[in-house]
N, C-alpha and C. Protein backbone atom coordinates (compact mmCIF):
# COMPACT_ATOMS: atom_id res chain seq x y z
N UNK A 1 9.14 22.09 -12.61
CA UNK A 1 8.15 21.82 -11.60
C UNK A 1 6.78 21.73 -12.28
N UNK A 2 6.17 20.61 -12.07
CA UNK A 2 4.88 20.37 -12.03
C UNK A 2 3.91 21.10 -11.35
N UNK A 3 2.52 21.84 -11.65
CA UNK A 3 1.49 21.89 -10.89
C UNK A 3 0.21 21.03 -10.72
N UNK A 4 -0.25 20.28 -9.74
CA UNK A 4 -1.17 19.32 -10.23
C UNK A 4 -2.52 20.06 -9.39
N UNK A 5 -3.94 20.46 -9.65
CA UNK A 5 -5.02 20.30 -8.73
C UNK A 5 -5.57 19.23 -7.96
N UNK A 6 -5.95 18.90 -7.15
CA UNK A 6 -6.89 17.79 -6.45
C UNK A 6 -8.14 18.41 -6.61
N UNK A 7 -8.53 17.38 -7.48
CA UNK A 7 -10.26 17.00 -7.72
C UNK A 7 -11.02 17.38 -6.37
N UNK A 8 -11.80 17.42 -6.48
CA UNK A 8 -13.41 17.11 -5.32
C UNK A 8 -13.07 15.75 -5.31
N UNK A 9 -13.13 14.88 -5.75
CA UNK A 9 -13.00 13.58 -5.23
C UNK A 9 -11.25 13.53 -4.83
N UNK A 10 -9.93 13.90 -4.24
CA UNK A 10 -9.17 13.66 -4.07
C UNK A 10 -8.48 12.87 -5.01
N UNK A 11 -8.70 13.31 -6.16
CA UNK A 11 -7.52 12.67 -6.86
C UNK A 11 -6.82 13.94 -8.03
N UNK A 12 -5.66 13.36 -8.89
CA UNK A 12 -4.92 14.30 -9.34
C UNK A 12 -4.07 13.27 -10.45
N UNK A 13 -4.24 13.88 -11.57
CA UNK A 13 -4.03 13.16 -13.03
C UNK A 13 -1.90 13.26 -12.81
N UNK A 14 -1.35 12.51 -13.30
CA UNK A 14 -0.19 12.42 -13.58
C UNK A 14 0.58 12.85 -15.03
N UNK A 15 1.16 13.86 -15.14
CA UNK A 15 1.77 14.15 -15.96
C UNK A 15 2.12 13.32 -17.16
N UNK A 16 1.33 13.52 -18.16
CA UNK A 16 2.42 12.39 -19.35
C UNK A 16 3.87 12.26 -19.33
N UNK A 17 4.16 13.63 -18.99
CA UNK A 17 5.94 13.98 -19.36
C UNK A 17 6.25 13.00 -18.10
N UNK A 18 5.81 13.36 -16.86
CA UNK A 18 5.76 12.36 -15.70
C UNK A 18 6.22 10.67 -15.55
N UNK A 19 4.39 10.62 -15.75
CA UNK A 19 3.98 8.75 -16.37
C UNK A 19 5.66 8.03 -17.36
N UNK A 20 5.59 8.92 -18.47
CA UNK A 20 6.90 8.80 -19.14
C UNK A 20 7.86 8.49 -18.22
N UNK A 21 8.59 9.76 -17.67
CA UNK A 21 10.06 9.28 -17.01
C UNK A 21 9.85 8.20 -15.97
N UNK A 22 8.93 7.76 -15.69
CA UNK A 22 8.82 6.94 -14.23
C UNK A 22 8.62 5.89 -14.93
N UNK A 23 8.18 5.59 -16.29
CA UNK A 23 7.74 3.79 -17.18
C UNK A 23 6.34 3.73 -16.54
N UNK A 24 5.98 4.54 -16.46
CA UNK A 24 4.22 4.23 -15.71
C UNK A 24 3.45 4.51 -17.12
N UNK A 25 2.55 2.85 -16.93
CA UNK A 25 2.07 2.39 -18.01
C UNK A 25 0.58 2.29 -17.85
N UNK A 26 -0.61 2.45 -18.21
CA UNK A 26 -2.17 1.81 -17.32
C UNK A 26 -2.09 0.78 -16.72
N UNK A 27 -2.60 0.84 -15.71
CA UNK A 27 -3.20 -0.42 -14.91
C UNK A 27 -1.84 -0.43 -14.39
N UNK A 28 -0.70 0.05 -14.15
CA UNK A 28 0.57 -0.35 -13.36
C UNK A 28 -0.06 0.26 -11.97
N UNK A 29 0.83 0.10 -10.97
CA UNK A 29 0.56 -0.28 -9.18
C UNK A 29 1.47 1.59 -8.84
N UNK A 30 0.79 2.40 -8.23
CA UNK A 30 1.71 3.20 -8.12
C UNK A 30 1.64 3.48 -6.11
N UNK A 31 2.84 3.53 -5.30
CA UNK A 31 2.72 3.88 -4.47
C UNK A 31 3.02 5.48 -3.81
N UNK A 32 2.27 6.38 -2.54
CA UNK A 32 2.93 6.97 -2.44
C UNK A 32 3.11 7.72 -1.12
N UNK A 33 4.26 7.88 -0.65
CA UNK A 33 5.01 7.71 0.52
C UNK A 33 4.44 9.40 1.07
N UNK A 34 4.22 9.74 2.01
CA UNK A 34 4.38 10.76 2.35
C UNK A 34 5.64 11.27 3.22
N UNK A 35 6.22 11.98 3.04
CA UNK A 35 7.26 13.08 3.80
C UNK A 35 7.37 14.43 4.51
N UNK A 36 6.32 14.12 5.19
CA UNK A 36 6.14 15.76 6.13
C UNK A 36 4.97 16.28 5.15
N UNK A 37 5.16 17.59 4.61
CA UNK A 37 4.94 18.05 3.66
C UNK A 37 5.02 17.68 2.24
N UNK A 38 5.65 17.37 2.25
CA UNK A 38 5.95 16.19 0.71
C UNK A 38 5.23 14.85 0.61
N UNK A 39 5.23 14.78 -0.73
CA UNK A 39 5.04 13.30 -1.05
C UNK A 39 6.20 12.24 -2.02
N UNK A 40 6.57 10.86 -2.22
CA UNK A 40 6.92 10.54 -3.11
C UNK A 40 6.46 9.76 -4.00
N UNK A 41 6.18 9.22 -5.22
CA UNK A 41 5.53 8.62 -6.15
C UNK A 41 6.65 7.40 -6.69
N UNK A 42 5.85 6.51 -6.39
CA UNK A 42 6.98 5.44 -7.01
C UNK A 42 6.29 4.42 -7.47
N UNK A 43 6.44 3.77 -8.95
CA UNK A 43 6.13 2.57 -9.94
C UNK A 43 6.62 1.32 -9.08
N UNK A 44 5.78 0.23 -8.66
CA UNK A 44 5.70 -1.16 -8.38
C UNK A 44 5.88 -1.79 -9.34
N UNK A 45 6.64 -2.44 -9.54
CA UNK A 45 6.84 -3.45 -10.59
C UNK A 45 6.51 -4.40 -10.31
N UNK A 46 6.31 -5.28 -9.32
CA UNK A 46 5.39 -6.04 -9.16
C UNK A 46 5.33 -6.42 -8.16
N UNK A 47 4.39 -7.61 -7.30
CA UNK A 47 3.73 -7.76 -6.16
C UNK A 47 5.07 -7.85 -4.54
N UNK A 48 6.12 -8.42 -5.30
CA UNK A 48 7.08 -8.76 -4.28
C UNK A 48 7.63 -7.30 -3.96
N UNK A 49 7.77 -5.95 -4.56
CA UNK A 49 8.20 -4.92 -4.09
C UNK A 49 7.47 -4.46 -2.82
N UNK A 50 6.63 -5.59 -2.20
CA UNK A 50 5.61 -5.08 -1.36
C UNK A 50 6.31 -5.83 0.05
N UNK A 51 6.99 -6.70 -0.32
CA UNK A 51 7.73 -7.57 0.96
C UNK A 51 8.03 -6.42 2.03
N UNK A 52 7.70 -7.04 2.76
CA UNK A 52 8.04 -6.28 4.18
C UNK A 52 7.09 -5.09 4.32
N UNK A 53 6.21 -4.34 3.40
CA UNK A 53 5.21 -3.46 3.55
C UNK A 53 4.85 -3.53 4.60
N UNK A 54 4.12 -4.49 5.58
CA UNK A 54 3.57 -4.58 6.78
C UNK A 54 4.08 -4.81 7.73
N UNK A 55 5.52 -5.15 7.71
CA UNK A 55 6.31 -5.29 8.87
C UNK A 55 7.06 -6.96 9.23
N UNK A 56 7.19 -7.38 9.99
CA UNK A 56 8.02 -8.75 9.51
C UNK A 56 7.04 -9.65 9.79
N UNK A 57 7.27 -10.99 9.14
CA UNK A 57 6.68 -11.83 9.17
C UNK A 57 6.28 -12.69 9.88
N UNK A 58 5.87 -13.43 10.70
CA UNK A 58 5.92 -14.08 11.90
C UNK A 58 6.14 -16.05 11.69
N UNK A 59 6.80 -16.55 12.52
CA UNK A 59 6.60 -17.88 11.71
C UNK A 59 5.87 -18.49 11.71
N UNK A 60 5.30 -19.75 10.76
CA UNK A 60 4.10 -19.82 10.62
C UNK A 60 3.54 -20.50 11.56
N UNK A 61 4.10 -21.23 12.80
CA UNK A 61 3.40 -21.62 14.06
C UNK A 61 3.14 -20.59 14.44
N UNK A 62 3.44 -19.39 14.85
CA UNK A 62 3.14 -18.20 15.53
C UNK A 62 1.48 -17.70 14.98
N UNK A 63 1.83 -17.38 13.53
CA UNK A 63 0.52 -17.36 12.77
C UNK A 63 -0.71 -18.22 12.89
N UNK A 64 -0.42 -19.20 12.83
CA UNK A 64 -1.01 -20.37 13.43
C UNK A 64 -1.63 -20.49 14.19
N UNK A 65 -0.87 -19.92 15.76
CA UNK A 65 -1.40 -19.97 16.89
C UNK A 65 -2.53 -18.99 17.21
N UNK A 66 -1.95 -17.65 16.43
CA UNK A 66 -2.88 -16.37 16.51
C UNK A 66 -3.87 -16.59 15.99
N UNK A 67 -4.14 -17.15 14.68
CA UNK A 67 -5.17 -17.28 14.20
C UNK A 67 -6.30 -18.60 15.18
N UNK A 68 -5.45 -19.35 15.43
CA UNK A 68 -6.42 -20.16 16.45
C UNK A 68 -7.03 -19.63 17.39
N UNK A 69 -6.38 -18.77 18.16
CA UNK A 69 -6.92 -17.81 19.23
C UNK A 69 -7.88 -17.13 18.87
N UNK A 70 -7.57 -16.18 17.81
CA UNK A 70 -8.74 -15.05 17.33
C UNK A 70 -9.95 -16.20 17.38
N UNK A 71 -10.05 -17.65 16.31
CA UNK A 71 -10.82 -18.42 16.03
C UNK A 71 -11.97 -18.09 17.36
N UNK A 72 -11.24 -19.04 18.58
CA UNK A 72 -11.44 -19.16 19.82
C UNK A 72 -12.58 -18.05 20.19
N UNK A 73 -11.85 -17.21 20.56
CA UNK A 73 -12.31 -15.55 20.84
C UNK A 73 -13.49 -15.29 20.07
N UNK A 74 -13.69 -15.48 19.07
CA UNK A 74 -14.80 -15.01 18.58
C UNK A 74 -15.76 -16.43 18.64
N UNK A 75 -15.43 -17.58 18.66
CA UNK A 75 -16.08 -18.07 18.70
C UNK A 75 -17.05 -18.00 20.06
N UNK A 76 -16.25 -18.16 21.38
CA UNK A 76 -16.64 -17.39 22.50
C UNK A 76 -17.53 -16.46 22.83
N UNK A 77 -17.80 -15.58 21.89
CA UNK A 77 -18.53 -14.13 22.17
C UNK A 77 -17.02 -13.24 22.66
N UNK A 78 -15.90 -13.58 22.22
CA UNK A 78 -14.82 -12.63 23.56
C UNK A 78 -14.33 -11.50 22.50
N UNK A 79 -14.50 -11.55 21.39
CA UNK A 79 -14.00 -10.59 20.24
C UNK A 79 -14.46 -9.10 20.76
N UNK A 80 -15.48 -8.59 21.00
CA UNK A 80 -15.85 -7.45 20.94
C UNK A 80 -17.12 -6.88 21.53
């Protein structure tokens, strides 16, 4: 078991022994999940491990349409 502190600024250095077993290299993408009380730490390998991150995709008339609307709407004064 690891002990890590959190900084005053909220952050917290990663273990070499760590960085090591996980292939975490500088400048690599790290995400991390929370679990109740827990957290998990996991290496991105690259941009597509992100698919579906936000939820599903819509097709692109749909997109389309929304974005025309918002257009609309704000163009309007109706945004906010």
């Amino acid at each position: 078991m690891t002990i890590l502190k959190v900084s005053s600024k909220g952050q917290i250095t990663i273990p070499i022994e760590i960085r090591d077993s996980m292939g975490v290299k500088p400048h690599d993408t790290i995400v991390i999940e929370p679990l109740g009380d827990t957290a998990v730490l996991r290496r991105v390998r690259d941009f597509f491990e992100f698919e579906g991150f936000l939820g599903q995709a819509l097709p692109p008339e749909e997109e389309q349409r929304l974005m025309e609307e918002g257009i609309s709407r704000h163009v309007l004064g109706l945004d906010g």
